[in-house]
N, C-alpha and C. Protein backbone atom coordinates (compact mmCIF):
# COMPACT_ATOMS: atom_id res chain seq x y z
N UNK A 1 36.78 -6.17 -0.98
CA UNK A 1 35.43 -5.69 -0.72
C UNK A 1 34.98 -6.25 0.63
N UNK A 2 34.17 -5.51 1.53
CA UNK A 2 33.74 -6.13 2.70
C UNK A 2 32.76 -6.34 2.82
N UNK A 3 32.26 -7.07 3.69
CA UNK A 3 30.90 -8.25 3.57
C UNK A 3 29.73 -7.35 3.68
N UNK A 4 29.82 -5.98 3.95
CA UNK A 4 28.73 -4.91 4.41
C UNK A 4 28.57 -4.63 2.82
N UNK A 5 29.95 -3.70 1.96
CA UNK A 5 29.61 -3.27 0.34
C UNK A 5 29.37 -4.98 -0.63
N UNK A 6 29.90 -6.29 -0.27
CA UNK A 6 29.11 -6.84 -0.86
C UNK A 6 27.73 -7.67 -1.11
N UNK A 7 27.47 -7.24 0.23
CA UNK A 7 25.77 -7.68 0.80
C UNK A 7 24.82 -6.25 0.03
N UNK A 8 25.67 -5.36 -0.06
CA UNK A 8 25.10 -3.90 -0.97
C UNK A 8 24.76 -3.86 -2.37
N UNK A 9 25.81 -5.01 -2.50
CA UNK A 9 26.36 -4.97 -4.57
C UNK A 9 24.78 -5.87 -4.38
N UNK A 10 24.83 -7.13 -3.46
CA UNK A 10 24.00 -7.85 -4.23
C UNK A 10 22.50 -7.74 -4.32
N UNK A 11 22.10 -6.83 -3.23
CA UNK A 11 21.07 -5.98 -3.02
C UNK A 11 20.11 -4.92 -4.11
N UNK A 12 21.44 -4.45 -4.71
CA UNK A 12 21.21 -3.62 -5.76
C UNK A 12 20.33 -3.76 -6.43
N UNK A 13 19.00 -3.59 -6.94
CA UNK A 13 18.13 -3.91 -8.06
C UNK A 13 18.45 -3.93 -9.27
N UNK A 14 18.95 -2.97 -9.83
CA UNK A 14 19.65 -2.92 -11.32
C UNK A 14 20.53 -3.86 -11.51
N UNK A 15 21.67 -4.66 -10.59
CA UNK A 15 22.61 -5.32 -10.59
C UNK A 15 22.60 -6.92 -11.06
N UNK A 16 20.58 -7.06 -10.86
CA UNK A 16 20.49 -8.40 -10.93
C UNK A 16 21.02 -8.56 -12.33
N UNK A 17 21.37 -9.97 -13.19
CA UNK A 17 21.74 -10.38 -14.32
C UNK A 17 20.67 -10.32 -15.01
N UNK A 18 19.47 -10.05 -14.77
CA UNK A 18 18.45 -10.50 -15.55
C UNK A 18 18.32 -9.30 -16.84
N UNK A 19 17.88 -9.36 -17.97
CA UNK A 19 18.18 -8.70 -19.45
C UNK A 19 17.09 -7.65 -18.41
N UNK A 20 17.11 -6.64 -19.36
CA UNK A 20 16.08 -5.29 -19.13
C UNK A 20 16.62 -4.06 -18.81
N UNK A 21 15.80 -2.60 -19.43
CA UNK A 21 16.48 -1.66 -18.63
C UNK A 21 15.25 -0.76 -17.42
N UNK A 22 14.21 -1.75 -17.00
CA UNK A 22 13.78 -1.12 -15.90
C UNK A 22 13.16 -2.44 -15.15
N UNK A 23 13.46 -2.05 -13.61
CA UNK A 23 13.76 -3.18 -12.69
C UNK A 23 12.29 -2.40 -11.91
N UNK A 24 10.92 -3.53 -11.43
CA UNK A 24 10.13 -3.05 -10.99
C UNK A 24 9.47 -3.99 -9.43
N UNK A 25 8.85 -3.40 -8.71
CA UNK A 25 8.91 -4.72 -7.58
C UNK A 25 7.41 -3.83 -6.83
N UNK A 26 6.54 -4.38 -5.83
CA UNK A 26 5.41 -4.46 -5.44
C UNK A 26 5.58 -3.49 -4.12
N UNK A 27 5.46 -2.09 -4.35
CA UNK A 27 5.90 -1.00 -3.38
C UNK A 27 6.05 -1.76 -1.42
N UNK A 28 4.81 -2.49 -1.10
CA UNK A 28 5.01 -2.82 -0.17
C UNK A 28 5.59 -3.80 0.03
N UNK A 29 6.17 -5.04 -1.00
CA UNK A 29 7.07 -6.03 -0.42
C UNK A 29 8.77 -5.17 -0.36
N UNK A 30 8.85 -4.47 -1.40
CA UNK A 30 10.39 -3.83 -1.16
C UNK A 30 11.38 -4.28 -2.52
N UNK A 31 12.00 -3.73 -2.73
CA UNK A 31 12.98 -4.18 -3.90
C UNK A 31 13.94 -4.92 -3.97
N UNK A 32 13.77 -5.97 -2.85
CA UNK A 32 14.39 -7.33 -2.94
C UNK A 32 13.83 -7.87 -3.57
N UNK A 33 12.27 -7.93 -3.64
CA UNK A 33 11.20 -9.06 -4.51
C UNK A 33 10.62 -8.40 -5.57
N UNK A 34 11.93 -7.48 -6.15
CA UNK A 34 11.79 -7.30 -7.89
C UNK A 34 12.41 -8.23 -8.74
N UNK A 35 11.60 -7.94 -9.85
CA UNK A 35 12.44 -8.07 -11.13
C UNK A 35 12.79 -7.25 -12.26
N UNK A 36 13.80 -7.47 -13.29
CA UNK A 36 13.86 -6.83 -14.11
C UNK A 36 12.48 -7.07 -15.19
N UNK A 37 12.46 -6.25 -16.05
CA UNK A 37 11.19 -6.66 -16.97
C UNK A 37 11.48 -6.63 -18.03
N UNK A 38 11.49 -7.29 -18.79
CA UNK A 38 12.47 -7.84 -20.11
C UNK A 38 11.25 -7.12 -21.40
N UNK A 39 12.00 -6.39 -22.48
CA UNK A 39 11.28 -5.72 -23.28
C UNK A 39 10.46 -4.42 -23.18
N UNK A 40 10.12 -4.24 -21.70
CA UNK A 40 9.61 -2.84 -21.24
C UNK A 40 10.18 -2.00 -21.63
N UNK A 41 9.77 -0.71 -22.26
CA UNK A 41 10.50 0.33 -22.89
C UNK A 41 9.98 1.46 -22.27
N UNK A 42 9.38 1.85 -21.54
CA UNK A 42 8.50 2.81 -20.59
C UNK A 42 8.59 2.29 -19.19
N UNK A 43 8.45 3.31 -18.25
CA UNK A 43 7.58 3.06 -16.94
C UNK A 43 6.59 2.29 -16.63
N UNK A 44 5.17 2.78 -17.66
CA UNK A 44 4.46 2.21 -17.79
C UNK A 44 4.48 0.72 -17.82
N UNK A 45 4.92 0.62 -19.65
CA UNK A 45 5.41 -1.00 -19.86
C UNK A 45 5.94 -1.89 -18.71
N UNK A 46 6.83 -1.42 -17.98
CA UNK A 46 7.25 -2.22 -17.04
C UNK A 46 6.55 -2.60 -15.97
N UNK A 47 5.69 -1.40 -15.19
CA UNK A 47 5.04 -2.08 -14.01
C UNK A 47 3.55 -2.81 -14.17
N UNK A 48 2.97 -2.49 -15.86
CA UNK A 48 2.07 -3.91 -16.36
C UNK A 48 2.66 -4.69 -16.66
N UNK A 49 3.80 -5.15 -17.37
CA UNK A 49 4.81 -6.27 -17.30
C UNK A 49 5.43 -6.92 -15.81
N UNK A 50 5.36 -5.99 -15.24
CA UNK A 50 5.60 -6.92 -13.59
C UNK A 50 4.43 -7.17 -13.31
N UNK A 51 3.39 -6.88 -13.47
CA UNK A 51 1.94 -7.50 -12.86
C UNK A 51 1.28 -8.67 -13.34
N UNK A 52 1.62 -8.82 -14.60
CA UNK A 52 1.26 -9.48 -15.50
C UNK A 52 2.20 -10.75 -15.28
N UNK A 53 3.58 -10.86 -15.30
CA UNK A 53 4.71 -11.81 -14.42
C UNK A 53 4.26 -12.13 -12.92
N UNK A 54 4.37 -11.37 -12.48
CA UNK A 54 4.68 -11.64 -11.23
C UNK A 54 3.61 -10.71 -9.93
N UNK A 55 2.45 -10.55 -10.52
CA UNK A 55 1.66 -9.69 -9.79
C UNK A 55 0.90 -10.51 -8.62
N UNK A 56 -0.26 -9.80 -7.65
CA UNK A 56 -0.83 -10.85 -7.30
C UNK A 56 -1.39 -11.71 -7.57
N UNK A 57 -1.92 -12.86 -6.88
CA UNK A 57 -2.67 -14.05 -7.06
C UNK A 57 -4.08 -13.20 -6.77
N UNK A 58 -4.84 -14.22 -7.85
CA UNK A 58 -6.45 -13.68 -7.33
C UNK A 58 -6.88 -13.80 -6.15
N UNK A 59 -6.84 -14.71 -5.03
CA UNK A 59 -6.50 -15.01 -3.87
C UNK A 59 -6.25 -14.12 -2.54
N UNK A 60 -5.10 -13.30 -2.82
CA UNK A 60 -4.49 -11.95 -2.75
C UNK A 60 -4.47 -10.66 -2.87
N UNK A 61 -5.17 -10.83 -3.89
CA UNK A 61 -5.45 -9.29 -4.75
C UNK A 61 -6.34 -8.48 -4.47
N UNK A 62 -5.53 -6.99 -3.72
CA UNK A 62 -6.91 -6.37 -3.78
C UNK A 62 -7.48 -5.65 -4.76
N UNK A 63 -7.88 -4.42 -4.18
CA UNK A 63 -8.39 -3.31 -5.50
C UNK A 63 -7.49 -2.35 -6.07
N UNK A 64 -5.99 -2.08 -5.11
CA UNK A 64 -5.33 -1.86 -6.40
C UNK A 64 -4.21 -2.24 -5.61
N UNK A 65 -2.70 -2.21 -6.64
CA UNK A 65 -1.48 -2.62 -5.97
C UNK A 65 -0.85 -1.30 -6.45
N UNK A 66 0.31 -0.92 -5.34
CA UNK A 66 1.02 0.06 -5.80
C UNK A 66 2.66 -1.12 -6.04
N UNK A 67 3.30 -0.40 -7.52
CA UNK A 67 4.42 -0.73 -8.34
C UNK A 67 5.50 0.17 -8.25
N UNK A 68 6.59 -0.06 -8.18
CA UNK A 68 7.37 0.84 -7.85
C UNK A 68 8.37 0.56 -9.26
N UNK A 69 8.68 1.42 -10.29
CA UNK A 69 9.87 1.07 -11.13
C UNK A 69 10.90 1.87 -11.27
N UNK A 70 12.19 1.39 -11.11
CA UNK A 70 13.32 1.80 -11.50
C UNK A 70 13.82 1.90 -12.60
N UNK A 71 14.30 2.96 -13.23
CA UNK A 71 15.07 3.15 -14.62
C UNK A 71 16.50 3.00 -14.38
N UNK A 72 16.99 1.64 -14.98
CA UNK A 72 18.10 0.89 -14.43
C UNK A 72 19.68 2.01 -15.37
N UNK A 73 18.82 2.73 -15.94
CA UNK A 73 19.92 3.88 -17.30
C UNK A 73 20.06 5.14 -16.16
N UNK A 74 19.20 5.69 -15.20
CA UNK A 74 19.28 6.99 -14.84
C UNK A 74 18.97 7.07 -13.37
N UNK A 75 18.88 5.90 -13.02
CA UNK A 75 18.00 6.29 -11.72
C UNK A 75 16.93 6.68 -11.31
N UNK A 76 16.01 6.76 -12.04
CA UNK A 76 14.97 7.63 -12.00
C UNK A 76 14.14 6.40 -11.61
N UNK A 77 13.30 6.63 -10.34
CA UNK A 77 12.16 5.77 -10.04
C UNK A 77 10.57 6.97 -10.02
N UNK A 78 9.56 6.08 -10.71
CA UNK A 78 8.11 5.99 -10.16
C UNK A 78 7.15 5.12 -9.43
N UNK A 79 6.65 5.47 -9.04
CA UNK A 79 5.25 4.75 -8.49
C UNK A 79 4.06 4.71 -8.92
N UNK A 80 3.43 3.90 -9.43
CA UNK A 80 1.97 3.73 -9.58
C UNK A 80 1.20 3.44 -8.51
N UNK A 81 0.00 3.30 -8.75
CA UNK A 81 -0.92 2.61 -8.25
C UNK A 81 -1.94 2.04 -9.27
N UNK A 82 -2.20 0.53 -9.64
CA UNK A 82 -2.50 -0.09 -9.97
C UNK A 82 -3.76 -0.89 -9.98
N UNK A 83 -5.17 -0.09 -10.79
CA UNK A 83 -6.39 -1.04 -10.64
C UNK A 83 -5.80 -2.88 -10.99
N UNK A 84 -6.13 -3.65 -10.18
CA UNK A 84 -6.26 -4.85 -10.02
C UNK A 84 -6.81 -5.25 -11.52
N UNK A 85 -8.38 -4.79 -11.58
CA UNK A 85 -9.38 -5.64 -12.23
C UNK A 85 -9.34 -4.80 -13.88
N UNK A 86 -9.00 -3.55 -13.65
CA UNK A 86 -8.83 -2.77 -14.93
C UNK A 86 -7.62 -2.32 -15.67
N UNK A 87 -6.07 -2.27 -14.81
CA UNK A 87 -5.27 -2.02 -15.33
C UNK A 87 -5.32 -0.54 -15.51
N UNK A 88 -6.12 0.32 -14.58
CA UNK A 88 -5.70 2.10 -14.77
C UNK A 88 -5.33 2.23 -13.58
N UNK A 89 -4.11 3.23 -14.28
CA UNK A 89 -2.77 3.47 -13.41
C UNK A 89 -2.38 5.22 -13.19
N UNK A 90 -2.57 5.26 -12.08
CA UNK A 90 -2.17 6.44 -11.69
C UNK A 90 -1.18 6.72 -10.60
N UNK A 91 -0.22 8.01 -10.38
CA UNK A 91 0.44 8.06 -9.55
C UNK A 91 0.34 7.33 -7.93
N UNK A 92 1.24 7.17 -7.44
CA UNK A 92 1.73 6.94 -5.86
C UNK A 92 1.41 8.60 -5.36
C-alpha cells in the first residue's frame, strides 16, 4: 500500500474502530473531527447524539450548527441544520 492510499484508509470516516453504524461530524470543521455515534439508529439519532457528545461549547455556540451524517452501511450522507437552544432540525 502507498503512503497516499494509506493516509486515505486512515482518513476514511466509517473506518474509524469506534462501534456504530453512522459516523457524524460538524459540517464546517470537516470529517476528520467526526465521530462514530454509538446506538444511533437514524440520521436523526445520530446528529443529536453528536451534539449532545461532542457539540459546541456554550461559549461557541451559535444559533444553529449544521451536522453532517454518514450511513457507514450505504453511503448515504445528510445534512442538518441544527437549533442550538431547541434541538429543531431541518435540512442543509
Amino acid at each position: 500500500m502507498s503512503q497516499v492510499e494509506d493516509l486515505r484508509s486512515q482518513t476514511e470516516p466509517c473506518s474509524t474502530p469506534e462501534p456504530g453504524r453512522f459516523y457524524a461530524y460538524a459540517t464546517d470543521e470537516g470529517p476528520c473531527a467526526g465521530h462514530k455515534v454509538p446506538g444511533a439508529e437514524s440520521f436523526t439519532d445520530a446528529a443529536i447524539g453528536f451534539l449532545e457528545c461532542w457539540g459546541p461549547s456554550e461559549d461557541t455556540a451559535g444559533d444553529e450548527v449544521s451536522v453532517t451524517v454518514i450511513d457507514c452501511e450505504t453511503g448515504e450522507q445528510v445534512c442538518y441544520k441544527v437549533a442550538v437552544d431547541t434541538g429543531a432540525m431541518r435540512p442543509c
